[in-house]
PDB file of N, CA and C in Angstrom:
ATOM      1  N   UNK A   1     105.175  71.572 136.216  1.00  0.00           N
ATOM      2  CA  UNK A   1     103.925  70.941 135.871  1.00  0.00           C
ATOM      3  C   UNK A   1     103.574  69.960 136.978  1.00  0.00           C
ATOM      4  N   UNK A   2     102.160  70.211 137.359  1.00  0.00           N
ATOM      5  CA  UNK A   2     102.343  69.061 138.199  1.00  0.00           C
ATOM      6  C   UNK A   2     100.662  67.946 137.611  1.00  0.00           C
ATOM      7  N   UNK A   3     100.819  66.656 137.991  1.00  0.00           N
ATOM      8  CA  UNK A   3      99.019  66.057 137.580  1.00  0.00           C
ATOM      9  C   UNK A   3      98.495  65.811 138.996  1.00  0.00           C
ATOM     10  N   UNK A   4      97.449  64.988 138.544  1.00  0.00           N
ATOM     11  CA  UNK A   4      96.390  65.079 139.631  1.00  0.00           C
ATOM     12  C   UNK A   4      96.971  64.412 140.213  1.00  0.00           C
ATOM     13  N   UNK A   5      97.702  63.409 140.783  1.00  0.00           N
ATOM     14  CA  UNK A   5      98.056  62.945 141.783  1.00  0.00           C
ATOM     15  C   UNK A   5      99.347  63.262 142.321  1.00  0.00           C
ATOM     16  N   UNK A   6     100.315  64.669 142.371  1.00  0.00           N
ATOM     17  CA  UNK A   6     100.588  65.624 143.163  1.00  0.00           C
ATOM     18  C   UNK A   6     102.209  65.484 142.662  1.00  0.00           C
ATOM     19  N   UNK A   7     102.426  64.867 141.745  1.00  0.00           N
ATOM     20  CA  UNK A   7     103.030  64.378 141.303  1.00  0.00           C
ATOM     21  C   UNK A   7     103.893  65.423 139.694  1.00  0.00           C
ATOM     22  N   UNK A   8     105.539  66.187 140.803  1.00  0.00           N
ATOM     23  CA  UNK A   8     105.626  67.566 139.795  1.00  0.00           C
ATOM     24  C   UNK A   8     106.904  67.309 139.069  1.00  0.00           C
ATOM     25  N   UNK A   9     106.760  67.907 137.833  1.00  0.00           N
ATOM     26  CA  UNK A   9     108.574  67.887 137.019  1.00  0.00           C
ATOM     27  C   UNK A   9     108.152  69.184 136.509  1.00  0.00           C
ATOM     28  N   UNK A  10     109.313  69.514 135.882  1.00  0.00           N
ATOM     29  CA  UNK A  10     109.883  70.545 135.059  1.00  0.00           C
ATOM     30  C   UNK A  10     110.781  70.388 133.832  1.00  0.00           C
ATOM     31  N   UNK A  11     110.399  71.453 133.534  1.00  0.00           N
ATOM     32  CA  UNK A  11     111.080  71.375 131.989  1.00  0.00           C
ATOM     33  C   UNK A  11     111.420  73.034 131.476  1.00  0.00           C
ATOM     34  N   UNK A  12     113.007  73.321 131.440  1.00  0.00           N
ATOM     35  CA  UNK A  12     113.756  74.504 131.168  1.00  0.00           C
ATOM     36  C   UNK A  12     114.723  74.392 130.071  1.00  0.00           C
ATOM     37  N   UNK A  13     114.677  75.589 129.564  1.00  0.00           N
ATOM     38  CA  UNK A  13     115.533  75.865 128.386  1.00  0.00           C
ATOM     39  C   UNK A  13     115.787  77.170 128.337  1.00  0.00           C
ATOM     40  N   UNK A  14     117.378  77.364 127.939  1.00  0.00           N
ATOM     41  CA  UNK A  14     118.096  78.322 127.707  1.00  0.00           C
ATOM     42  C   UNK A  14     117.688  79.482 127.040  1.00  0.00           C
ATOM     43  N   UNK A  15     117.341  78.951 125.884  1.00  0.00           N
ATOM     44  CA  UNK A  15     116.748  79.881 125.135  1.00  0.00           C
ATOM     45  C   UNK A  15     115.181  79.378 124.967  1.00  0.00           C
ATOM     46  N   UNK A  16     114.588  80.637 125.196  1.00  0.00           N
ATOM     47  CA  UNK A  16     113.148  80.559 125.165  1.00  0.00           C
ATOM     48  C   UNK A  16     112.584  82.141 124.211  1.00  0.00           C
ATOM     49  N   UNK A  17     112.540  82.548 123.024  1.00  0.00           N
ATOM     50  CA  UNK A  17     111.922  83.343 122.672  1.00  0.00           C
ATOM     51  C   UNK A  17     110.505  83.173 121.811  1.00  0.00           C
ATOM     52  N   UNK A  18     110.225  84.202 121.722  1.00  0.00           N
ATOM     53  CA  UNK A  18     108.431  84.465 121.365  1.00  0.00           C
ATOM     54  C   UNK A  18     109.122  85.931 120.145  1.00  0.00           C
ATOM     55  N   UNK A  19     108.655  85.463 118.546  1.00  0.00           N
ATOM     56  CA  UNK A  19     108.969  86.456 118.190  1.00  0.00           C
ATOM     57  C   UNK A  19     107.921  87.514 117.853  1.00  0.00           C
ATOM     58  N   UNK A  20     107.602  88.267 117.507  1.00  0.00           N
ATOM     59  CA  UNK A  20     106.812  89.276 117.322  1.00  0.00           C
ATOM     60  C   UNK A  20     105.766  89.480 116.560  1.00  0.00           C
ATOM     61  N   UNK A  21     104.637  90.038 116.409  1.00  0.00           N
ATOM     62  CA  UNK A  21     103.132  89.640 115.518  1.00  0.00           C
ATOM     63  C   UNK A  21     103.655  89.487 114.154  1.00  0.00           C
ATOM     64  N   UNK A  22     104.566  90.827 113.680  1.00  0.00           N
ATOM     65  CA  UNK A  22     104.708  90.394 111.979  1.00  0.00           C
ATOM     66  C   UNK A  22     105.520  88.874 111.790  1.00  0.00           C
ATOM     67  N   UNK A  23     105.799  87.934 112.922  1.00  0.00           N
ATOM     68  CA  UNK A  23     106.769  86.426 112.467  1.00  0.00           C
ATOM     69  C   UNK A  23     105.582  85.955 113.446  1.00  0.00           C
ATOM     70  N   UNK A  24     104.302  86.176 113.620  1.00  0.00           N
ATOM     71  CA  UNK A  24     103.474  84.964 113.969  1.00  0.00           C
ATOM     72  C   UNK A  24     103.964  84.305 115.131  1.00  0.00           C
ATOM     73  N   UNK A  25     104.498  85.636 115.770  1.00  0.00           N
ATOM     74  CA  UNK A  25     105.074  84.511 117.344  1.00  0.00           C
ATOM     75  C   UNK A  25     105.708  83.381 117.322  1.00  0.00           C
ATOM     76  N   UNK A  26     106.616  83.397 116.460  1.00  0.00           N
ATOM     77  CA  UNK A  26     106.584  82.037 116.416  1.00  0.00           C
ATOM     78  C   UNK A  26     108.109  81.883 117.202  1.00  0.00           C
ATOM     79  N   UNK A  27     107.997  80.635 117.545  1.00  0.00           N
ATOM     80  CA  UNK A  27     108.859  80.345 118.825  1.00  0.00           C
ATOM     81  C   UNK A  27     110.015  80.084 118.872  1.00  0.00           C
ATOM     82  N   UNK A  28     110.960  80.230 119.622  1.00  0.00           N
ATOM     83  CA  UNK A  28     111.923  79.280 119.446  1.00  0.00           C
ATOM     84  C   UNK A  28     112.619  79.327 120.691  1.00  0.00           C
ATOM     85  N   UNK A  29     113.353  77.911 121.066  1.00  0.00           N
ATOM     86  CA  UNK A  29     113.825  77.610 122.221  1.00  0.00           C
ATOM     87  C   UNK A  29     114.669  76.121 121.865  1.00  0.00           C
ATOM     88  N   UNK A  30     116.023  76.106 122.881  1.00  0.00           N
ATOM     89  CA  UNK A  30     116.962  75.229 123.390  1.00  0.00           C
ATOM     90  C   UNK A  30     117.780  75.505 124.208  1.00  0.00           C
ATOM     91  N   UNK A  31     118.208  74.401 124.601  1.00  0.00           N
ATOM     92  CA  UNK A  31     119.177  73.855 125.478  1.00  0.00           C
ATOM     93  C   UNK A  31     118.129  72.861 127.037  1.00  0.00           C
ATOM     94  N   UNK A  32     117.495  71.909 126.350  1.00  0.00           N
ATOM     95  CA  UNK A  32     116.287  71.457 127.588  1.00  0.00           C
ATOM     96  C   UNK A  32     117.197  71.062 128.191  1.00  0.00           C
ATOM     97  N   UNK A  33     116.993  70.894 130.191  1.00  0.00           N
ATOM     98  CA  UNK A  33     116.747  69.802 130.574  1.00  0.00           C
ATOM     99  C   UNK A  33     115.663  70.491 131.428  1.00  0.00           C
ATOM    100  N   UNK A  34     115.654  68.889 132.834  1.00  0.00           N
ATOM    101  CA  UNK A  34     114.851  68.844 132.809  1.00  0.00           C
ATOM    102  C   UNK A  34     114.256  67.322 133.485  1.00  0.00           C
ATOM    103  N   UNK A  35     113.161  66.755 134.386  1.00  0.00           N
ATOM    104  CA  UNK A  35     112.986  65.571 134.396  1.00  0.00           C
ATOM    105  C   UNK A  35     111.916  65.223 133.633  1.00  0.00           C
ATOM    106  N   UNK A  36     111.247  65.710 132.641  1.00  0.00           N
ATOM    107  CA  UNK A  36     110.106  65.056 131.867  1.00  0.00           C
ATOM    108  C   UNK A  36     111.520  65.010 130.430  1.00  0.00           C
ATOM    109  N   UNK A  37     110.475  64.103 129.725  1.00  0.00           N
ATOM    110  CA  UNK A  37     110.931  64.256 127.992  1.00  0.00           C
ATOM    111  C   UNK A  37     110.687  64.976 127.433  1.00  0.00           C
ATOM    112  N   UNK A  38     111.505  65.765 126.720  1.00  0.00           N
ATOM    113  CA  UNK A  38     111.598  66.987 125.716  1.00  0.00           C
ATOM    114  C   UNK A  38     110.016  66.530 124.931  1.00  0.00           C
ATOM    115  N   UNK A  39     109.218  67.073 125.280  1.00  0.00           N
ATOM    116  CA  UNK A  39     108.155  67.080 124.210  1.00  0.00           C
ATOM    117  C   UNK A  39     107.970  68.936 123.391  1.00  0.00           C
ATOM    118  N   UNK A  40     108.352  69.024 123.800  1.00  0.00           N
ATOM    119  CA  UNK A  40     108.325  71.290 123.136  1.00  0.00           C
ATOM    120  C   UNK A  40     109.444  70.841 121.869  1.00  0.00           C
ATOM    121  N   UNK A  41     110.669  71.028 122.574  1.00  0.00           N
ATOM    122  CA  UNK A  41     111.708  71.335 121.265  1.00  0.00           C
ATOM    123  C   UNK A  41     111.202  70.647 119.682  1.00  0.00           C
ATOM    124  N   UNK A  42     111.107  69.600 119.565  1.00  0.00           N
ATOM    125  CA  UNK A  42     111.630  68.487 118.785  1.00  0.00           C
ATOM    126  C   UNK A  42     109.760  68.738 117.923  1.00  0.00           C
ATOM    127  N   UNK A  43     109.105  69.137 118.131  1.00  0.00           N
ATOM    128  CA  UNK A  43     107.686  69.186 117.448  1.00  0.00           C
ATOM    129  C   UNK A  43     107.511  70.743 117.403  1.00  0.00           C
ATOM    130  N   UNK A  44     107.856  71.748 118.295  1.00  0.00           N
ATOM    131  CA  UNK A  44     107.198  72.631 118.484  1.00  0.00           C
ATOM    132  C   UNK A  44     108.352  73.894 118.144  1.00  0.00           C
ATOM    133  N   UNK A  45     109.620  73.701 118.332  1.00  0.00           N
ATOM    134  CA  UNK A  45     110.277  74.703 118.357  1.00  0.00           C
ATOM    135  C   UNK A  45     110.602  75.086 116.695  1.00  0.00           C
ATOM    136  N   UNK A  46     110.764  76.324 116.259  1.00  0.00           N
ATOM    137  CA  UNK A  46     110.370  77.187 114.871  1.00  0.00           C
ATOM    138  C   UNK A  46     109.415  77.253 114.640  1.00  0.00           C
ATOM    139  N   UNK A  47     107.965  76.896 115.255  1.00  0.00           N
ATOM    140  CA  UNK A  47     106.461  77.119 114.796  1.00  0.00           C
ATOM    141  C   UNK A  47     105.873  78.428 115.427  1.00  0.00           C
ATOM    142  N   UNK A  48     105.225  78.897 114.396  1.00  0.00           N
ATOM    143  CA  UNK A  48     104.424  79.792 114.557  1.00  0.00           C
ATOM    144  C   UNK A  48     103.329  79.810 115.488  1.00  0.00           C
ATOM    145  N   UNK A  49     102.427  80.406 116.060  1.00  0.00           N
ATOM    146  CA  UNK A  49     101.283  80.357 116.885  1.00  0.00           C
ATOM    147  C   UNK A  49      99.911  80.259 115.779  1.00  0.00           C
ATOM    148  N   UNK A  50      99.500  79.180 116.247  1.00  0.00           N
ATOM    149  CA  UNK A  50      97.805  78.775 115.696  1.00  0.00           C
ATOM    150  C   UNK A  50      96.882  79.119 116.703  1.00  0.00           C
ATOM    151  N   UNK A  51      95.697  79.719 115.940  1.00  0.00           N
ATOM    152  CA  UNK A  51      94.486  79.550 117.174  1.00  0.00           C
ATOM    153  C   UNK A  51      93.464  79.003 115.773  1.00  0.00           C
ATOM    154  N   UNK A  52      92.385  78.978 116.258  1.00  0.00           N
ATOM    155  CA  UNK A  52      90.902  78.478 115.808  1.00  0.00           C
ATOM    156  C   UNK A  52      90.779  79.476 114.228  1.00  0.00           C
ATOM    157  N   UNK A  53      91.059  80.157 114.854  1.00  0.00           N
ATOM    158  CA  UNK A  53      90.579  81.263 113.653  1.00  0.00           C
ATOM    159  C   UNK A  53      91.883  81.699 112.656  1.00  0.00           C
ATOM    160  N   UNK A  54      93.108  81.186 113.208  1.00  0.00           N
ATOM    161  CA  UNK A  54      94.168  81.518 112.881  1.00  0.00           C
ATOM    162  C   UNK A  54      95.507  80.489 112.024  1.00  0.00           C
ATOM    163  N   UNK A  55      94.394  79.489 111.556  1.00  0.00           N
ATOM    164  CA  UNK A  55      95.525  78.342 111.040  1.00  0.00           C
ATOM    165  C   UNK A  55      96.701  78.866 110.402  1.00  0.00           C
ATOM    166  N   UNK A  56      98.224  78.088 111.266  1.00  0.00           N
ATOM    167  CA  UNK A  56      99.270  78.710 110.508  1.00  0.00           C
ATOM    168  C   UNK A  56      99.889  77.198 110.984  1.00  0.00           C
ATOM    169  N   UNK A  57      99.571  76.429 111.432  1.00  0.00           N
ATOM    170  CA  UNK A  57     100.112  75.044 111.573  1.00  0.00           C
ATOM    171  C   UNK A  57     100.200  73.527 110.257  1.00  0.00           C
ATOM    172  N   UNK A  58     101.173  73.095 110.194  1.00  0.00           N
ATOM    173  CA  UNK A  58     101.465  72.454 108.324  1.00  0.00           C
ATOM    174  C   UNK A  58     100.464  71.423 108.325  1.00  0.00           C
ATOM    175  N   UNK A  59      99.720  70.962 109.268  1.00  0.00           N
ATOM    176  CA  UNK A  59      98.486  69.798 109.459  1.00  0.00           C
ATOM    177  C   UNK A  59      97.623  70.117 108.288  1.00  0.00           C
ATOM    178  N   UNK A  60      97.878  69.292 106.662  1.00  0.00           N
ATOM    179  CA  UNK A  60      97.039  69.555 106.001  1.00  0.00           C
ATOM    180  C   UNK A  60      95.472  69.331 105.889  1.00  0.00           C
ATOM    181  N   UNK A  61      95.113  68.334 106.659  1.00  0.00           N
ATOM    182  CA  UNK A  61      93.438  68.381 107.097  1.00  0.00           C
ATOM    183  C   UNK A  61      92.886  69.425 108.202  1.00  0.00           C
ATOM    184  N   UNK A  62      93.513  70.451 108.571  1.00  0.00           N
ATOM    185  CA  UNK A  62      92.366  70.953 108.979  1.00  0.00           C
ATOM    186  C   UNK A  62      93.218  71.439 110.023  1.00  0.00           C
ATOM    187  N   UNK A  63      92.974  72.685 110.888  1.00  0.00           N
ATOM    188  CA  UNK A  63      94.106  73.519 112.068  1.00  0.00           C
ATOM    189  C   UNK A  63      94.088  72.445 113.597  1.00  0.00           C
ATOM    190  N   UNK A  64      95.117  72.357 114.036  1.00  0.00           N
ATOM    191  CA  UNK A  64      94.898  71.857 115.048  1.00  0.00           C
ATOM    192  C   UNK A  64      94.185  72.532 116.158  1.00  0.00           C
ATOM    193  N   UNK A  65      94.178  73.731 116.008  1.00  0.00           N
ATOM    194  CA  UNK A  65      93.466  74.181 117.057  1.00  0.00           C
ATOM    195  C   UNK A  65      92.387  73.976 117.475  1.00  0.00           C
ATOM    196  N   UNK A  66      91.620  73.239 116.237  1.00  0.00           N
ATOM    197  CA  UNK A  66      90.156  72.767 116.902  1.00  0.00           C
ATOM    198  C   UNK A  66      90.381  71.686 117.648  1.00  0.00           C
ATOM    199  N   UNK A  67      91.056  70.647 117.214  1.00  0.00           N
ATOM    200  CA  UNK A  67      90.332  69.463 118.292  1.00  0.00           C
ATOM    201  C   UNK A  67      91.127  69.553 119.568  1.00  0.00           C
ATOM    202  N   UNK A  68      92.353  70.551 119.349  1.00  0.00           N
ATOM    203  CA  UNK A  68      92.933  70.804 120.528  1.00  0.00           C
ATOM    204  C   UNK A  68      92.564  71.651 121.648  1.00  0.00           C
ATOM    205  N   UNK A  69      91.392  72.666 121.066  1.00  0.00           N
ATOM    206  CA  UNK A  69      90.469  73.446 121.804  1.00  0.00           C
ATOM    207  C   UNK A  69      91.378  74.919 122.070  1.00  0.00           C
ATOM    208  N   UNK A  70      92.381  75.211 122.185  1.00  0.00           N
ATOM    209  CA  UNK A  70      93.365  75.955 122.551  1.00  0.00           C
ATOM    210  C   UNK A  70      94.083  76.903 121.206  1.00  0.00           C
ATOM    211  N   UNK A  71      94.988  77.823 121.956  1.00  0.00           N
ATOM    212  CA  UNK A  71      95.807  78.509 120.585  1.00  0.00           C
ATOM    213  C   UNK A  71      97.430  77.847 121.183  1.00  0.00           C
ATOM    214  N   UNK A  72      98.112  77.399 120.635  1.00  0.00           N
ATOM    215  CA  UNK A  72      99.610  76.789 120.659  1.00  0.00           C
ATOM    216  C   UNK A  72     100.704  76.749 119.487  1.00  0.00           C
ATOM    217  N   UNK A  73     101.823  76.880 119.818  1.00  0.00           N
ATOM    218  CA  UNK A  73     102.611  76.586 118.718  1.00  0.00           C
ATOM    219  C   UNK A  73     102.562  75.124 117.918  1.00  0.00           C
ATOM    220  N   UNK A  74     101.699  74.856 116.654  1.00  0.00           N
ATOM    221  CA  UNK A  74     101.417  73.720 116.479  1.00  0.00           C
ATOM    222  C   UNK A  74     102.206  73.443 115.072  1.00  0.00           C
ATOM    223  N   UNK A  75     102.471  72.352 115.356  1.00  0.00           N
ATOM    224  CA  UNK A  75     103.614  71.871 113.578  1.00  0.00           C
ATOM    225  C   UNK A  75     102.214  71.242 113.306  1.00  0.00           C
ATOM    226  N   UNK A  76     102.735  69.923 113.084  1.00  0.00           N
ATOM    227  CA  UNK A  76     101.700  68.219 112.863  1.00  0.00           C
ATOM    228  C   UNK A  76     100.728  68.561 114.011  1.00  0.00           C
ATOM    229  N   UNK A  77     100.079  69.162 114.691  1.00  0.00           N
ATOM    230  CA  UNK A  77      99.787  69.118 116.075  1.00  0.00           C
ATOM    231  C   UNK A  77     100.649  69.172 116.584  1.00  0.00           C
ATOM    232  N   UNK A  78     100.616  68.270 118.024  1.00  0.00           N
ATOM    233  CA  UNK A  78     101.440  68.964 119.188  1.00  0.00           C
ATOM    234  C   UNK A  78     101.725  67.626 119.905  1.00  0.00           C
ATOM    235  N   UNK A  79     103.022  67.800 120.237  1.00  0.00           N
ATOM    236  CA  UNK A  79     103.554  66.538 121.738  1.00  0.00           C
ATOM    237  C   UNK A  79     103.270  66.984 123.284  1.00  0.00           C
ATOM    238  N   UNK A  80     102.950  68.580 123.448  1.00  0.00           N
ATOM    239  CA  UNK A  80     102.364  69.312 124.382  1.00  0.00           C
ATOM    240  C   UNK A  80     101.640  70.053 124.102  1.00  0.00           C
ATOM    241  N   UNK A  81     100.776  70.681 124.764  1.00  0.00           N
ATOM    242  CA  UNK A  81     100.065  71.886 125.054  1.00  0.00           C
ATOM    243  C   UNK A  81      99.848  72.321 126.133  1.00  0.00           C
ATOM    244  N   UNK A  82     100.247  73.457 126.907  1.00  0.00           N
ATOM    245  CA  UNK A  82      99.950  73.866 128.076  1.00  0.00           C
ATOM    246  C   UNK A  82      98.605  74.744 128.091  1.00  0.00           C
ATOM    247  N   UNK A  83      97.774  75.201 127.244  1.00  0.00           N
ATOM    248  CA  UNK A  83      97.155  75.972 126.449  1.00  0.00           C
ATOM    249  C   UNK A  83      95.863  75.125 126.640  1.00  0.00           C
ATOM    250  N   UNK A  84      95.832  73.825 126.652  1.00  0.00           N
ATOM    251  CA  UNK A  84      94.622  73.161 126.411  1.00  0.00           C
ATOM    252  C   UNK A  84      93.729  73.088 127.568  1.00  0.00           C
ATOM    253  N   UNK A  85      92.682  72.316 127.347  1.00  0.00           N
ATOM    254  CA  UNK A  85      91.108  72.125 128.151  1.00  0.00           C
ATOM    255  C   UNK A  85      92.171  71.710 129.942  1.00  0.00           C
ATOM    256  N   UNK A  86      91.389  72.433 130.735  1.00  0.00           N
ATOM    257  CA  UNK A  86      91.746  71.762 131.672  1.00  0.00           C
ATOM    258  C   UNK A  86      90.149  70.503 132.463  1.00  0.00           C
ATOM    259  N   UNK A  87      90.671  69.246 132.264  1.00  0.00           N
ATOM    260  CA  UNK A  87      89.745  67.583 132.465  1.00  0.00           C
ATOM    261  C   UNK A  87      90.736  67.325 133.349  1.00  0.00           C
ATOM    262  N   UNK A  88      90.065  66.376 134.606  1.00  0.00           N
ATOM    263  CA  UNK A  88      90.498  65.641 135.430  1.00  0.00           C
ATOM    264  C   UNK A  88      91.144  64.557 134.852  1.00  0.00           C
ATOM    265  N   UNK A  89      92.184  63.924 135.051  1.00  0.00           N
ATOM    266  CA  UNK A  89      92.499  62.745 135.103  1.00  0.00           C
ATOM    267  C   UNK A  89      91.807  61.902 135.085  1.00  0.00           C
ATOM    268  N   UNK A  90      90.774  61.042 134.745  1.00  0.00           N
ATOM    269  CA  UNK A  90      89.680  60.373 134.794  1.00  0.00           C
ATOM    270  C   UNK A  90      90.510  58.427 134.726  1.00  0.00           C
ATOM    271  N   UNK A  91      91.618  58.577 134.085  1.00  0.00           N
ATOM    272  CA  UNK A  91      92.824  57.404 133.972  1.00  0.00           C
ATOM    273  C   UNK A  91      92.500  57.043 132.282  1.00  0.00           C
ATOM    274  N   UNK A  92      92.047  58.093 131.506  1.00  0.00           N
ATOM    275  CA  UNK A  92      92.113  57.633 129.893  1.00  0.00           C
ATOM    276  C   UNK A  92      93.108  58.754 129.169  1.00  0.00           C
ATOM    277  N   UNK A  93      93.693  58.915 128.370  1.00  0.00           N
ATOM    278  CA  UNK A  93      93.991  59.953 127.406  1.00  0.00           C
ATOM    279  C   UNK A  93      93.360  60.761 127.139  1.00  0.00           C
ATOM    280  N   UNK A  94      93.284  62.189 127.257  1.00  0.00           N
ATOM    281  CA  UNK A  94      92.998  63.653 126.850  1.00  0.00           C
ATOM    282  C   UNK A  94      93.656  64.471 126.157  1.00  0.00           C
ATOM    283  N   UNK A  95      93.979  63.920 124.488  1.00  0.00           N
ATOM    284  CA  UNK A  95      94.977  64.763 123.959  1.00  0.00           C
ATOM    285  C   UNK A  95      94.572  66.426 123.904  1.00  0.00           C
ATOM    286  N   UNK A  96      93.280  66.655 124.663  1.00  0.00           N
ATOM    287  CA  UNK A  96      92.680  68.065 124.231  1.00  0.00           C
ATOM    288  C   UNK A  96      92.959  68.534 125.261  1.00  0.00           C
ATOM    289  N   UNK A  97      93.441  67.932 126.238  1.00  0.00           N
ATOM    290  CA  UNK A  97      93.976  68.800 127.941  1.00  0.00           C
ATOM    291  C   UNK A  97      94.868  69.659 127.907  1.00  0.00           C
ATOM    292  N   UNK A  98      95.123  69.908 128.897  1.00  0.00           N
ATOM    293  CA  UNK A  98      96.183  70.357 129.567  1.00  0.00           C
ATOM    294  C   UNK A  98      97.547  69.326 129.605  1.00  0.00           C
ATOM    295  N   UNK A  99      98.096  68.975 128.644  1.00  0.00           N
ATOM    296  CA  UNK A  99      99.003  68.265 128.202  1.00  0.00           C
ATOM    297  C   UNK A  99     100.604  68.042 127.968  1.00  0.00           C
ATOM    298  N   UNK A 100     101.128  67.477 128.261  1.00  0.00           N
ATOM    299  CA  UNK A 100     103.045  66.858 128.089  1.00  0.00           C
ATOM    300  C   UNK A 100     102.854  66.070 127.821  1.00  0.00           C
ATOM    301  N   UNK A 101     102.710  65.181 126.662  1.00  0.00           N
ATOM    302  CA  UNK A 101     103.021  63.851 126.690  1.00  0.00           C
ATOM    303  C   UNK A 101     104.008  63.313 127.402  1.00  0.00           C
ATOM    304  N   UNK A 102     103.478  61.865 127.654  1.00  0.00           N
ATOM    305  CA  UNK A 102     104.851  60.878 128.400  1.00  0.00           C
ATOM    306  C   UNK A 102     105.332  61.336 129.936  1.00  0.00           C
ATOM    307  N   UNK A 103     103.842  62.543 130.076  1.00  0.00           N
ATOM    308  CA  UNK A 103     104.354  63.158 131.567  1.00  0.00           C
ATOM    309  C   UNK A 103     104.981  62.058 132.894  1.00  0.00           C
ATOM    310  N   UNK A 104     103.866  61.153 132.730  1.00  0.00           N
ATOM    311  CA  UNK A 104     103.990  59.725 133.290  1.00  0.00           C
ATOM    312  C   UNK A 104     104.404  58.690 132.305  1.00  0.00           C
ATOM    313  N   UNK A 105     105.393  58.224 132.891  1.00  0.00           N
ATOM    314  CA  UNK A 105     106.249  57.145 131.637  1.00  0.00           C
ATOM    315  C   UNK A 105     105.297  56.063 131.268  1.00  0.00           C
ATOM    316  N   UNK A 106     104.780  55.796 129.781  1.00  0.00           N
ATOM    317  CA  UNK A 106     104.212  54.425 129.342  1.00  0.00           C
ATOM    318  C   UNK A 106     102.521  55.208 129.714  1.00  0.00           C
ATOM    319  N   UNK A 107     102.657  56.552 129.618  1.00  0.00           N
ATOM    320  CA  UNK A 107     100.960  57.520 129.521  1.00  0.00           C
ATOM    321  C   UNK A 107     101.081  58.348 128.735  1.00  0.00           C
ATOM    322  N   UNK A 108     100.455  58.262 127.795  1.00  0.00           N
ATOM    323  CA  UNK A 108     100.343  59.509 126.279  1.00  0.00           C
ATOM    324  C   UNK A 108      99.887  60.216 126.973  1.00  0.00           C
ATOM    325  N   UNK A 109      98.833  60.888 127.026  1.00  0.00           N
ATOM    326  CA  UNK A 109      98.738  62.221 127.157  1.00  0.00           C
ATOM    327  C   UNK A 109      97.044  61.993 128.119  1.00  0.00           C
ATOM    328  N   UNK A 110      97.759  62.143 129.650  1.00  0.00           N
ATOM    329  CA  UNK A 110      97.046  61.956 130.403  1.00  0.00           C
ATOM    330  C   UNK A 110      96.960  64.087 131.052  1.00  0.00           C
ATOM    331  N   UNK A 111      96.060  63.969 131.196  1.00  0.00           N
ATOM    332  CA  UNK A 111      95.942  65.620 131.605  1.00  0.00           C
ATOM    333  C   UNK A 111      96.678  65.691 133.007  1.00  0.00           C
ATOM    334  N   UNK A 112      97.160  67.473 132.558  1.00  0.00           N
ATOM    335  CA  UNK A 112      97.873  67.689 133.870  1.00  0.00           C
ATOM    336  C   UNK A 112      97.115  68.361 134.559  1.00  0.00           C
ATOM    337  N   UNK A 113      97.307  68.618 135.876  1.00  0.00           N
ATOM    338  CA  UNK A 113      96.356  69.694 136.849  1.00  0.00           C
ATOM    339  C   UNK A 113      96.808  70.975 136.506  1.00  0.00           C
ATOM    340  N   UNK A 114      98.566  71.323 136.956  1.00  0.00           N
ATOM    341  CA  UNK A 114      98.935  72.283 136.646  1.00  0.00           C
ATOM    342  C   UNK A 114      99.982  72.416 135.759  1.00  0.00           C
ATOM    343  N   UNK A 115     100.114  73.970 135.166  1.00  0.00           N
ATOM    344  CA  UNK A 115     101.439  74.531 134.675  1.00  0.00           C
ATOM    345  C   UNK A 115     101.486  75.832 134.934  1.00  0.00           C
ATOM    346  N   UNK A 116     103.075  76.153 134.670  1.00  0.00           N
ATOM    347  CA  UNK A 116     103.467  77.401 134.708  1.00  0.00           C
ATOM    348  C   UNK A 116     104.299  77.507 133.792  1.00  0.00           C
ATOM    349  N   UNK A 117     104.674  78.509 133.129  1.00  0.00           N
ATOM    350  CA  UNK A 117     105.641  79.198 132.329  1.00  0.00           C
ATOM    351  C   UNK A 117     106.306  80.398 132.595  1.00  0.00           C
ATOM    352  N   UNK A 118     107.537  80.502 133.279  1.00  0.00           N
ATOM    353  CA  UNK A 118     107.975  81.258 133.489  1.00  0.00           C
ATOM    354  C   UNK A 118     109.300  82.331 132.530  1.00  0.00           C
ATOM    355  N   UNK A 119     109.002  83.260 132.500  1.00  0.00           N
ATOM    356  CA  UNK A 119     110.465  83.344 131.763  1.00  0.00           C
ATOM    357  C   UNK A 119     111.079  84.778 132.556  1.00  0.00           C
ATOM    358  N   UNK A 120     112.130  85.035 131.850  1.00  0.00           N
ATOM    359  CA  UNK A 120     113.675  85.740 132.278  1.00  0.00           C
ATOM    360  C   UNK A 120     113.907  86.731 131.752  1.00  0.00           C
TER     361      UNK A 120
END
């Protein structure tokens, strides 16, 4: 991942699966490291995939996928989204971005420029 000011970490885990349409994709992954903070495992890992049209996330007011703009593995919402709006850094919070929380230590959720997801 890297943000607008050029500035890159990563974040890997052992296990990374995606399960299949009849289990709603739903995810699962461990063993992080890594130099950002675990924001995936600990919110996101055993959740199913939400989109707009597709609420399967436990947020009883309403799917996260709307204000998040994106489709993601969402519990409560989300501590990341790689999935979301890509906004410049402008220096305020964009929980609807392109997102890691805590990417920058003592910054909720300042948008990132980039990501990748790779897998094995």
């Amino acid at each position: 991942m890297e943000n607008w000011f050029g500035e890159q970490k990563y974040a890997e885990y052992t296990v990374f699966s995606v399960a299949n349409e009849a289990d709603n994709y739903r995810l699962t992954l461990s063993g992080f490291s890594g130099d950002v903070l675990d924001m995936f495992s600990g919110m996101h890992n055993g959740q199913v995939f939400s989109t707009v049209d597709m609420d399967n996330d436990a947020w009883v007011n309403g799917a996260c996928a709307e204000p998040a703009s994106s489709g993601w593995w969402y519990k409560l919402c989300y501590t990341c989204n790689l999935n979301g709006l890509y906004i410049e850094d402008l220096g305020v919070d964009e929980s609807n971005s392109l997102v890691w929380f805590y990417f920058t230590p003592g910054l909720l959720a300042r948008p990132l420029k980039k990501s990748k997801m790779m897998f094995k």
